[in-house]
Protein backbone atom coordinates (compact mmCIF):
# COMPACT_ATOMS: atom_id res chain seq x y z
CA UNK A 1 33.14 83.30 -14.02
CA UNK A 2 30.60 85.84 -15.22
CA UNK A 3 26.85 85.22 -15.03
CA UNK A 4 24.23 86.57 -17.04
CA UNK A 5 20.86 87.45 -16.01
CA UNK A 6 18.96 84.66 -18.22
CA UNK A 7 21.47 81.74 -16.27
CA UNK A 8 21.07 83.60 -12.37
CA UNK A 9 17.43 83.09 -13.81
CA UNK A 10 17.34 79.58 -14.26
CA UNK A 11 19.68 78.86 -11.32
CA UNK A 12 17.29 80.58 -8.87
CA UNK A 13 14.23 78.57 -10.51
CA UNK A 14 15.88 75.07 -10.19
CA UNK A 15 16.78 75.74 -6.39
CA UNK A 16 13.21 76.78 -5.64
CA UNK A 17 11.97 73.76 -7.31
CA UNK A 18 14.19 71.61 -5.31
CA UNK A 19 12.88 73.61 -2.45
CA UNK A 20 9.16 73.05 -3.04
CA UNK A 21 10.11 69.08 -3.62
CA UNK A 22 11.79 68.55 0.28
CA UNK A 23 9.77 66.94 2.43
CA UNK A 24 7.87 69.36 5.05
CA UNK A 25 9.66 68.44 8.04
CA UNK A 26 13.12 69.22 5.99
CA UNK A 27 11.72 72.66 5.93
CA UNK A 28 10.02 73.25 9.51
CA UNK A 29 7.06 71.27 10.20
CA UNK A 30 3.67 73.47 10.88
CA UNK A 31 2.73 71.20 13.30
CA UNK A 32 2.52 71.05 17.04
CA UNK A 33 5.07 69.49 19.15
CA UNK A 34 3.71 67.33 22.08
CA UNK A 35 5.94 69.36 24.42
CA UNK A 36 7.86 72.23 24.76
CA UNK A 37 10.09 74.28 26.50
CA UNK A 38 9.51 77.70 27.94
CA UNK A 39 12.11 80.24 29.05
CA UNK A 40 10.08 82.83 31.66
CA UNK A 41 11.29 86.36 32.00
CA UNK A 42 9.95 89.67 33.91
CA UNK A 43 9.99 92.26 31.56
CA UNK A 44 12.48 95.20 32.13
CA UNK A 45 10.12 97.75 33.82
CA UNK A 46 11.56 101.06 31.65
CA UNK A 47 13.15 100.38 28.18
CA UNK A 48 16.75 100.57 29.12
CA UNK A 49 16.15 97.72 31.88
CA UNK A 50 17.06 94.25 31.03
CA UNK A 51 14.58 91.29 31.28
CA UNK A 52 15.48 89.27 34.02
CA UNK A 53 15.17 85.55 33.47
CA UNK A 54 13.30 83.41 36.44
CA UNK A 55 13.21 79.85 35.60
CA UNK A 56 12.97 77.41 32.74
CA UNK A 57 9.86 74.75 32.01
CA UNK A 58 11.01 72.17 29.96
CA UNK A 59 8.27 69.34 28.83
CA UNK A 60 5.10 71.52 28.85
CA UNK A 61 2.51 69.25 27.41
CA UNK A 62 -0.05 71.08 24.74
CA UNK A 63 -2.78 70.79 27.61
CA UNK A 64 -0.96 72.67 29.48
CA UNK A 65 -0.79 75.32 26.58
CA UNK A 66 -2.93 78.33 25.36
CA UNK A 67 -2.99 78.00 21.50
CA UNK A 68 -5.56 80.50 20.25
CA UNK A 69 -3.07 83.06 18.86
CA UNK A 70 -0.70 80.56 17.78
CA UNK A 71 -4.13 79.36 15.40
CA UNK A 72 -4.84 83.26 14.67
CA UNK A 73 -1.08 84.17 13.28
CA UNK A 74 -0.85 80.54 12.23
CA UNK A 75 -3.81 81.05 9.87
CA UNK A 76 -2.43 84.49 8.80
CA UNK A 77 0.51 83.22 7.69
CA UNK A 78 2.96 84.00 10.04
CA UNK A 79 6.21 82.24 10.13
CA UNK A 80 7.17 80.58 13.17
CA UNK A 81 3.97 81.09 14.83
CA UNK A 82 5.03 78.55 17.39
CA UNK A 83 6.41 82.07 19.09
CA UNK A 84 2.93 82.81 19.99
CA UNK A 85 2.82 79.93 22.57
CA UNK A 86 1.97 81.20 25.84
CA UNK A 87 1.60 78.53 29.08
CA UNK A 88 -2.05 78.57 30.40
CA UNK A 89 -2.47 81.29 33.64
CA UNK A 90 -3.84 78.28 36.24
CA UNK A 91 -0.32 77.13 34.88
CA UNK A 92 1.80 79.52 35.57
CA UNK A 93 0.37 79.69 39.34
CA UNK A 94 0.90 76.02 39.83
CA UNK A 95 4.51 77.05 38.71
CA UNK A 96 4.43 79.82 41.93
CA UNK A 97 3.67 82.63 40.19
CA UNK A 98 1.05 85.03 41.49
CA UNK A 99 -1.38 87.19 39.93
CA UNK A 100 -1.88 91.04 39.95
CA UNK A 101 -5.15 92.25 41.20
CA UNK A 102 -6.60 92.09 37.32
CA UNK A 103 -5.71 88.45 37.20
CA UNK A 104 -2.57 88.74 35.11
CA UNK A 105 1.01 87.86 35.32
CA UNK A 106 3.75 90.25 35.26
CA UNK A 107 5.89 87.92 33.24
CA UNK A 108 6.88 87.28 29.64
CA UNK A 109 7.56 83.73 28.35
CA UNK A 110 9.16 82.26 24.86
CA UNK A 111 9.41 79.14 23.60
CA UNK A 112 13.06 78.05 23.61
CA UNK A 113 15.04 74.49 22.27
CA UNK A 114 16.18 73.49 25.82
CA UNK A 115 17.45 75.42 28.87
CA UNK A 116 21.07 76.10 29.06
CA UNK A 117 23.65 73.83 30.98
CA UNK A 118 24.83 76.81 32.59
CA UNK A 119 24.51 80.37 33.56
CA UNK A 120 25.98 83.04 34.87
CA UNK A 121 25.59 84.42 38.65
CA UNK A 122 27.43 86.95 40.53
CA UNK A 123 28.58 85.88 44.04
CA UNK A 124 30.42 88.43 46.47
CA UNK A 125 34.04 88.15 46.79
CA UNK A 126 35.81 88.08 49.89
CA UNK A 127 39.38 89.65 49.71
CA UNK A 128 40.70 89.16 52.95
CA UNK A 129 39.40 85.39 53.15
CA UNK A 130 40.19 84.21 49.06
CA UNK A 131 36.53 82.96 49.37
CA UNK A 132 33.11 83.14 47.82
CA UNK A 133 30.24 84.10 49.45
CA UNK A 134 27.89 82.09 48.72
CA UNK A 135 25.17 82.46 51.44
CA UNK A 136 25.10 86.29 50.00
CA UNK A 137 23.62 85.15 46.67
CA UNK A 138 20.56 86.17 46.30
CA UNK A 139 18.26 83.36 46.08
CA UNK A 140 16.04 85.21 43.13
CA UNK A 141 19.34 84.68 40.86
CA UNK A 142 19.56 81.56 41.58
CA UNK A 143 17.05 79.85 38.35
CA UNK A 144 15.44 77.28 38.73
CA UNK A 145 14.53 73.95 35.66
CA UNK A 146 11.43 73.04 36.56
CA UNK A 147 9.48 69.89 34.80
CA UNK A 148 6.37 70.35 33.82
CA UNK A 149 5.48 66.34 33.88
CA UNK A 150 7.24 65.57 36.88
């Protein structure tokens, strides 16, 4: 079946126009959650170096949020500006993170759907003994799903 450019026209018009009838939630709601949940990371510390992921937050109320740029790139017309979401610093030191000397945390966060059921983690093998080692795990691997409400 061969289409001509006047019909791809008219096609493309009647889907946007069904588009621009949905309902805004059918096409991603602008508005704030009441809760969210966070996946923290420390940053890589040269390029090649993978982010290492510490622990996920999961029902971070909006007080609990910092919201300014999310209103900045919100207003700007970002899409998805929910990515802008950071958690609030007295936050993240409640969570048992600690501060550099200029008051910052050398962490990255993102908002996420929900944390993962499971994960990976290496644990030693022992060959002679058919048996992991688990006491050799080290306990920074080991991540953590911490609620924010409870």
């Amino acid at each position: 079946m061969k289409i001509t450019k006047s019909q791809l026209k008219q096609i493309i018009k009647e889907e946007l126009g069904m588009m621009s009838e949905q309902e805004p939630e059918e096409m991603g709601s602008d508005e704030l959650k009441q809760s969210y949940t966070f996946e923290i990371y420390r940053p890589g510390h040269y390029r090649e170096d993978p982010d290492t992921t510490l622990m996920y937050v999961e029902n971070v109320p909006l007080s609990m949020l910092n919201v300014e740029e999310y209103e900045k790139y919100k207003a700007e017309g970002y899409k998805n500006p929910e990515r802008f979401l950071k958690i609030k610093k007295e936050f993240l030191s409640e969570l048992g993170f600690q501060a550099n000397k200029y008051g910052n945390f050398n962490v990255g966060m993102y908002v996420i759907d929900r944390a993962p059921e499971t994960i990976g983690v290496n644990v030693p093998f022992n060959l002679r003994t058919r048996e992991l080692m688990t006491d050799r795990v080290d306990p920074d691997k080991i991540l953590k799903i911490v609620d924010a409400q409870g």
